[in-house]
Protein backbone atom coordinates (compact mmCIF):
# COMPACT_ATOMS: atom_id res chain seq x y z
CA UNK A 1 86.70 -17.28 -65.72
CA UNK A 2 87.97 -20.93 -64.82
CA UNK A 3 89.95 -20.39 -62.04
CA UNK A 4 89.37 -18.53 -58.54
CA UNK A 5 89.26 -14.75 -59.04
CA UNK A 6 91.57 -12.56 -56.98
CA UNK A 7 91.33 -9.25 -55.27
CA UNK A 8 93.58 -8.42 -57.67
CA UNK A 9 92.08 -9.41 -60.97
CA UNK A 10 88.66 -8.85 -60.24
CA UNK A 11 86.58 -7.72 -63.38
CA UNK A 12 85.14 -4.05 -63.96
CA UNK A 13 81.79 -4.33 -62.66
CA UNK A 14 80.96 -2.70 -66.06
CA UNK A 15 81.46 -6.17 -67.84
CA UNK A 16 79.41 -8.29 -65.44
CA UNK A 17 76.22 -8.36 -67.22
CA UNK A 18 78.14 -9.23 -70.05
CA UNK A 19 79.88 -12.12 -68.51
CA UNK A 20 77.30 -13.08 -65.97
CA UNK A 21 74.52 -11.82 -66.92
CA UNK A 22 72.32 -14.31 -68.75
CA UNK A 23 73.71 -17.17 -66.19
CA UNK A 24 72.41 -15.00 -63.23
CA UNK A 25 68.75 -14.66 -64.99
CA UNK A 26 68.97 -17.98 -65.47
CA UNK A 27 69.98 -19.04 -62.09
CA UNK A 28 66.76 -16.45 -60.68
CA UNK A 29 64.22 -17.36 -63.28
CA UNK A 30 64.53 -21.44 -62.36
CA UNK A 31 63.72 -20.72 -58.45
CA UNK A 32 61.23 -17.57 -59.28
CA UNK A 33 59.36 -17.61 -62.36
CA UNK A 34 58.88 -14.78 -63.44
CA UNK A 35 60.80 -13.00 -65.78
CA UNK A 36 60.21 -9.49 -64.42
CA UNK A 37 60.60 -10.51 -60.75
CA UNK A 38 64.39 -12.40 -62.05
CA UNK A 39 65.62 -9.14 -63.94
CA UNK A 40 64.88 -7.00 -60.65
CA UNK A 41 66.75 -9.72 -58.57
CA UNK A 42 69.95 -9.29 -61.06
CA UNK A 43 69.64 -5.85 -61.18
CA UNK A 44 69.87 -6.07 -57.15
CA UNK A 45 72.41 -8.72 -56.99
CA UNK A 46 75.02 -6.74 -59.17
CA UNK A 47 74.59 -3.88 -57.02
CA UNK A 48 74.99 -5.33 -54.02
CA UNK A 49 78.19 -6.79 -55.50
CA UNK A 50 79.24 -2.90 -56.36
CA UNK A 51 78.85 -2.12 -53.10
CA UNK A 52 80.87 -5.43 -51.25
CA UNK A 53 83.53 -5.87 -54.18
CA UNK A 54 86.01 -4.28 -51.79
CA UNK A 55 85.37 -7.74 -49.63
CA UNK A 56 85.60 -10.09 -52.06
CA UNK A 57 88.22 -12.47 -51.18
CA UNK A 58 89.14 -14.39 -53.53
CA UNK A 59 88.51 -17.55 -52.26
CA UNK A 60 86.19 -18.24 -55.53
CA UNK A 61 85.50 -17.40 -58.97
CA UNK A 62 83.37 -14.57 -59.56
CA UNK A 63 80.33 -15.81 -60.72
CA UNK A 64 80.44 -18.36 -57.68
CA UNK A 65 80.28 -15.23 -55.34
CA UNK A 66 77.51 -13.41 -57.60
CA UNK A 67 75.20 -16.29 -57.47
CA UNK A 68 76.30 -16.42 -53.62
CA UNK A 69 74.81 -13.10 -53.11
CA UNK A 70 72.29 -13.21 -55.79
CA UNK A 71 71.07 -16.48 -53.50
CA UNK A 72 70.76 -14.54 -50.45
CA UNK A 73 68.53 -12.25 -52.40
CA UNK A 74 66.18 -14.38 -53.65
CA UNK A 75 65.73 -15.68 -50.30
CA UNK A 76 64.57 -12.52 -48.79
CA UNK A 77 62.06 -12.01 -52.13
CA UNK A 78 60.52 -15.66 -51.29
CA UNK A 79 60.57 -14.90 -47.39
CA UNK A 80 58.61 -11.32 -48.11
CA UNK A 81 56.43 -12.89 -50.17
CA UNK A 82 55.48 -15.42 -48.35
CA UNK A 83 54.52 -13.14 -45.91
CA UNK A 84 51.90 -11.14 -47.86
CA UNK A 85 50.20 -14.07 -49.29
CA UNK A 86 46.77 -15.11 -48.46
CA UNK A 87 46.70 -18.62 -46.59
CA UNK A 88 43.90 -19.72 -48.73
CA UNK A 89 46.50 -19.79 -52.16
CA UNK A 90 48.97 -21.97 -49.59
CA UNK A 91 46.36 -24.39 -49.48
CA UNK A 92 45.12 -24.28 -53.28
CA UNK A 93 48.16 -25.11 -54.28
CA UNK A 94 49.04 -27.72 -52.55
CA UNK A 95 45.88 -29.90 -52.34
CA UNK A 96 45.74 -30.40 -56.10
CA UNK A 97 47.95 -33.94 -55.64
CA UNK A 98 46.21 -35.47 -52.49
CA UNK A 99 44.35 -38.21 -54.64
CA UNK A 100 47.56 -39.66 -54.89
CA UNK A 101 48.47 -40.63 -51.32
CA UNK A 102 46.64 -42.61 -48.74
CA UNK A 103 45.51 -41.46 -44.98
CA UNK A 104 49.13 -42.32 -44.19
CA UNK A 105 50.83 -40.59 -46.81
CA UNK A 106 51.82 -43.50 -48.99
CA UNK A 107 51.30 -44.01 -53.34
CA UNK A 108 47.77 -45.77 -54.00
CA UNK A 109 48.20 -48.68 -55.67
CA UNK A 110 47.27 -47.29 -58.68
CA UNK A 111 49.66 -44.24 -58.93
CA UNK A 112 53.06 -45.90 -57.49
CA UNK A 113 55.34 -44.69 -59.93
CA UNK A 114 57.19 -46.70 -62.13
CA UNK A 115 60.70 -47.88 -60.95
CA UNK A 116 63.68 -45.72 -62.58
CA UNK A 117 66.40 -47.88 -64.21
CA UNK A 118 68.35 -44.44 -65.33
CA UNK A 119 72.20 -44.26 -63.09
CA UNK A 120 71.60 -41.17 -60.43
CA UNK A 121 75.05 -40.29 -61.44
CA UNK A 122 74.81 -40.33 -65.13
CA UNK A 123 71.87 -38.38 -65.08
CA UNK A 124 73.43 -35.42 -62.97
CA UNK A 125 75.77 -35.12 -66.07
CA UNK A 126 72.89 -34.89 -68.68
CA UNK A 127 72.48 -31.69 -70.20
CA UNK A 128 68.87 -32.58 -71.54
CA UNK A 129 68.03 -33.83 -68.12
CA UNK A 130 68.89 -30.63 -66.20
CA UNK A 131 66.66 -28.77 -68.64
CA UNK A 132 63.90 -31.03 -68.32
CA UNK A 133 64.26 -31.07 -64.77
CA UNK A 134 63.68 -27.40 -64.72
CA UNK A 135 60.69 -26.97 -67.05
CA UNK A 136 59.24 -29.82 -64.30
CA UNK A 137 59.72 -27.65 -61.55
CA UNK A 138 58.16 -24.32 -63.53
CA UNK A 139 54.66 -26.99 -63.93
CA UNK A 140 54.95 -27.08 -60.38
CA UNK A 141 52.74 -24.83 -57.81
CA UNK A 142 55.12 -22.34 -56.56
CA UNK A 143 55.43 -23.39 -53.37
CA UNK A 144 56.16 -26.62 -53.98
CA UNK A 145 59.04 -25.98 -56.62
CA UNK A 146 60.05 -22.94 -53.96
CA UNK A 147 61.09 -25.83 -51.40
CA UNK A 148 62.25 -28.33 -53.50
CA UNK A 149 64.80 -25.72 -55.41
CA UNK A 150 65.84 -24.60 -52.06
CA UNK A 151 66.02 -27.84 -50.08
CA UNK A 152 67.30 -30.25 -53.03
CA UNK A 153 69.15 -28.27 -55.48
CA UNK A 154 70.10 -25.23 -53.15
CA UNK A 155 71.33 -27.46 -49.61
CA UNK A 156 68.91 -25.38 -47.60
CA UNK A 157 68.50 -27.16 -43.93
CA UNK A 158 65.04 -27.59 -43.37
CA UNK A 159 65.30 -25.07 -40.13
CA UNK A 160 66.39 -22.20 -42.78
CA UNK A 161 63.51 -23.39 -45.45
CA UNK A 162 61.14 -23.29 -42.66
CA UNK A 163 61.77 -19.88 -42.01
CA UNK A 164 61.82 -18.76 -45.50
CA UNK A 165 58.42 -20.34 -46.25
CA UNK A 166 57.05 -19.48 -42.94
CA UNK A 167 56.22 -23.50 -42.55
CA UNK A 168 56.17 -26.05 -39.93
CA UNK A 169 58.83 -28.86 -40.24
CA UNK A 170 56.14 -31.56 -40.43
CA UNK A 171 54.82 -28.93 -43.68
CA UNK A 172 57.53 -28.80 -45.54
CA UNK A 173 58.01 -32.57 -45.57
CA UNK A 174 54.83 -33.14 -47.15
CA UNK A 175 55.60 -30.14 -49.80
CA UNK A 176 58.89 -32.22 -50.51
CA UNK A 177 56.67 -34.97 -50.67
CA UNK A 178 54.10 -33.57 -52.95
CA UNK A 179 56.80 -32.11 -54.96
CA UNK A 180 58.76 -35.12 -55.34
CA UNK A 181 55.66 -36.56 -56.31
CA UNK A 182 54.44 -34.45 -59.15
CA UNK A 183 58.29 -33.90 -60.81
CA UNK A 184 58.46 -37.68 -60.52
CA UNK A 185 55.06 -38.10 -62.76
CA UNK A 186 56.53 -35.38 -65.04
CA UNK A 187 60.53 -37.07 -65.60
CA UNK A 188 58.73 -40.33 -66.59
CA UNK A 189 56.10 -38.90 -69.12
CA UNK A 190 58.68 -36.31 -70.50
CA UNK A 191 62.19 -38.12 -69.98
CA UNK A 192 62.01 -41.43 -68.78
CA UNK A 193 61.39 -44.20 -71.87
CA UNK A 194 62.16 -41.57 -74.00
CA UNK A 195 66.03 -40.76 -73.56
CA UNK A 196 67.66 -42.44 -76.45
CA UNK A 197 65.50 -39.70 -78.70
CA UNK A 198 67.59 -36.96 -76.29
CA UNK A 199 70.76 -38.50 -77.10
CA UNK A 200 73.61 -37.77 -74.87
């Protein structure tokens, strides 16, 4: 559907795996990774749309206000997770890029990335980039591609995040850091200096 979807018009629930169905396991898989985890999230998502489609509005198309809900989900999946994790994988996966920094949390010499010549806006457009972006994030730790998905491609405010991934402000700056860090490393081996073999 192109346009906003009305009380009115709104599809039988029977055709929304058909419609929305792959773009919703792809929307879950690229913030949880795991393909059994994303199917249980759908499954949940269009039920939970069952059982509110008498309070949909309107105001948007339909698959706008699945992935609203199906957001919501995975939200409370990271939050419960988080929760029954041992601290001692929190820390294993996030020490693995320390060599790069100094005490005060700035590139060594060595590893300051190259600069980027690519237009921010252009790239946003890119297909090929959006794909690469997102087999970046799944080489991340989870953590790490769990806050930058919800801080930098979800809007997340870092009071939410931190309650989500049960972290400290001050924490989940250096995660964005770290993460920033290791997708950064991955763009320019993968798709920096080598985008006119992508083609548009």
């Amino acid at each position: 559907m192109t346009g906003p979807t009305t009380k009115s018009n709104i599809s039988d629930p029977e055709t929304w795996i058909d419609q929305h169905g792959d773009y919703l396991f792809r929307f879950a898989m690229s913030r949880l990774r795991n393909e059994e985890t994303a199917q249980d999230i759908v499954q949940e998502t269009l039920l939970a749309a069952i059982r509110a489609r008498d309070n949909f509005s309107g105001k948007s198309t339909e698959r706008t206000w699945l992935t609203g809900i199906m957001k919501h989900k995975i939200v409370d999946y990271i939050r419960k997770a988080q929760r029954e994790r041992p601290a001692s994988e929190f820390e294993s996966d996030e020490q693995d890029v320390d060599f790069l920094f100094d005490q005060r949390g700035h590139w060594k010499d060595e590893f300051a990335p190259a600069e980027w010549n690519a237009n921010p806006a252009e790239l946003m457009e890119r297909k090929q980039f959006w794909e690469q972006l997102d087999r970046c994030l799944g080489k991340l730790p989870e953590r790490l591609s769990q806050a930058f998905s919800l801080r930098m491609i979800d809007g997340m405010k870092t009071e939410e995040i931190c309650k989500v991934l049960d972290v400290t402000p001050t924490n989940l700056w250096v995660m964005l850091h770290r993460s920033r860090a290791r997708l950064r490393g991955c763009l320019e081996q993968n798709w920096f200096g080598h985008e006119g073999d992508e083609g548009q």
